[in-house]
Protein backbone atom coordinates (compact mmCIF):
# COMPACT_ATOMS: atom_id res chain seq x y z
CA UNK A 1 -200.45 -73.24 -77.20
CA UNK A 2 -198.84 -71.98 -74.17
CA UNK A 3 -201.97 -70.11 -72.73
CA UNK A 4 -203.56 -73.33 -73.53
CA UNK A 5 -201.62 -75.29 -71.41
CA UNK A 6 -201.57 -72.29 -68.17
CA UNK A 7 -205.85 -72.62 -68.51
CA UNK A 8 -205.50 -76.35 -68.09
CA UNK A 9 -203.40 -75.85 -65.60
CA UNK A 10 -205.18 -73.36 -63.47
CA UNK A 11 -208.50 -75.05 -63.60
CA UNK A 12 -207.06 -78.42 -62.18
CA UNK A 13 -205.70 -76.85 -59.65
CA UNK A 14 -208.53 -74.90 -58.56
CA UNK A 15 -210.62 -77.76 -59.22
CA UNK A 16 -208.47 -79.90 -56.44
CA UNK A 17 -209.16 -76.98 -54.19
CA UNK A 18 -212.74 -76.87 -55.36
CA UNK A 19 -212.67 -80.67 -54.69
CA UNK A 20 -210.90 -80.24 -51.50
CA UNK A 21 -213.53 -77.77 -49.80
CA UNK A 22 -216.29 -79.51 -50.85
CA UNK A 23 -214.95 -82.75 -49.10
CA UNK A 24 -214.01 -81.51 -46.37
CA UNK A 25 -217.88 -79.64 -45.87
CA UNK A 26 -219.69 -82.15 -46.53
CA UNK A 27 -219.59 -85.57 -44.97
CA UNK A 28 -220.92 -87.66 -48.05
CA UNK A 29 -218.17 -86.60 -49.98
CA UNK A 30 -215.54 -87.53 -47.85
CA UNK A 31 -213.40 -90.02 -49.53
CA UNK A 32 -209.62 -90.61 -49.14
CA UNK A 33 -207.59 -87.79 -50.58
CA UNK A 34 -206.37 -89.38 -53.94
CA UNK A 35 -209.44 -90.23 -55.29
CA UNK A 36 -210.85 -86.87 -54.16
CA UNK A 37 -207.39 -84.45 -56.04
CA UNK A 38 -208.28 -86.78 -59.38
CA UNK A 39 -212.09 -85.59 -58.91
CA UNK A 40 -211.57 -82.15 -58.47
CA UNK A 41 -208.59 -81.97 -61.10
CA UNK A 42 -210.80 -83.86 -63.64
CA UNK A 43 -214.08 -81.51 -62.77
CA UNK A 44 -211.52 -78.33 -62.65
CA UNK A 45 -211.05 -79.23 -65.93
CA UNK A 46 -214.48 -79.65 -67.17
CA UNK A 47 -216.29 -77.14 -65.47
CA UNK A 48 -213.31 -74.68 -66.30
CA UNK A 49 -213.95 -75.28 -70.07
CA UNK A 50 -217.84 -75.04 -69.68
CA UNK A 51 -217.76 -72.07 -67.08
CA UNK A 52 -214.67 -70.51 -68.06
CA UNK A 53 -215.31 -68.50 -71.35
CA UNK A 54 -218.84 -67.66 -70.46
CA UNK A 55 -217.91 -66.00 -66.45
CA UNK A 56 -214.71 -64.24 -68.64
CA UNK A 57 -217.26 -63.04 -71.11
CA UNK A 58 -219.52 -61.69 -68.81
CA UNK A 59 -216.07 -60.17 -67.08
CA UNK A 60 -215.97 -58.34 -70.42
CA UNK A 61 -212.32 -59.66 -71.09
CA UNK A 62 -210.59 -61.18 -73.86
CA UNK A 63 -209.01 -64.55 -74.37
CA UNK A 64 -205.90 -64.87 -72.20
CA UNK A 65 -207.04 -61.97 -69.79
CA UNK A 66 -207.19 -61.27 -66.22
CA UNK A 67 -211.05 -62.03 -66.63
CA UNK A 68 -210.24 -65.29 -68.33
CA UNK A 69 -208.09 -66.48 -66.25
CA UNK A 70 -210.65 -65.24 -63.13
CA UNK A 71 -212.99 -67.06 -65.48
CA UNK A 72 -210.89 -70.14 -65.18
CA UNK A 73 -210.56 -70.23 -61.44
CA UNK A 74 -214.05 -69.98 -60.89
CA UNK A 75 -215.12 -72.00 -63.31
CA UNK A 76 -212.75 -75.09 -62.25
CA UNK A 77 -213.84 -74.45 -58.48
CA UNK A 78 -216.97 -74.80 -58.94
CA UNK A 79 -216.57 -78.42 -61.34
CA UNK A 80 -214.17 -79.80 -59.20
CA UNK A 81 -216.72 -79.27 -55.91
CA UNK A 82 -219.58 -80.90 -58.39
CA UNK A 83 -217.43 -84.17 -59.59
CA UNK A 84 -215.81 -84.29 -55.88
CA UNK A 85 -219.49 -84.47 -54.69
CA UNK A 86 -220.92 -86.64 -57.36
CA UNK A 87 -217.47 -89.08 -56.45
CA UNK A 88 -218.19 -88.78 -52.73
CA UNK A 89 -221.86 -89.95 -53.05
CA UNK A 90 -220.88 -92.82 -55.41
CA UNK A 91 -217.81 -94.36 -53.97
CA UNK A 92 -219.22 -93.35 -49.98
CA UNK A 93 -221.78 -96.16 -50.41
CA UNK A 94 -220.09 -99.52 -49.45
C-alpha cells in the first residue's frame, strides 16, 4: 500500500514538472499556472500508470525498484507534458 501511494506520488509530481516544461516551451500551451499543475499532476498520473511498468520492465527491474521508480518519473513526465498540451490547446482558444 505504501509503495502504492510513493508511485502516485512521484508521477504527479513529475507530471507537474512534465506539465510545467511543456508550458513554458510551447506558446499554445501556456495557460495560467493552476490549471496547468492539475494537468500535469492528472497526466503524471496517467501516463505514469500506462508508461511506468512497461519503461521499468524494459529497465529489467522489479516492482518497487530503482527502475520502477525511474519508470515512474519518466512515465509521468512524459503524460503530464501530453495533458498540459492537450489543456493548453483547448482552454488557449477564447
Amino acid at each position: 500500500m505504501e509503495s502504492m501511494i510513493v508511485n502516485i506520488v512521484v508521477q504527479a509530481i513529475s507530471g507537474m514538472v512534465g506539465g510545467g516544461i511543456v508550458g513554458t516551451l510551447v506558446k499554445q500551451a501556456a495557460v495560467a499556472l493552476v490549471p496547468r499543475l492539475i494537468a500535469g499532476a492528472l497526466g503524471g498520473i496517467g501516463g505514469g500508470m500506462a508508461l511506468g511498468p512497461v519503461i521499468g520492465g524494459l529497465l529489467g527491474g522489479d516492482a518497487g525498484g530503482m527502475a520502477s521508480i525511474l519508470g515512474d518519473i519518466v512515465g509521468g513526465a512524459a503524460g503530464g507534458g501530453v495533458l498540459t498540451a492537450i489543456a493548453g490547446a483547448v482552454l488557449g482558444k477564447k
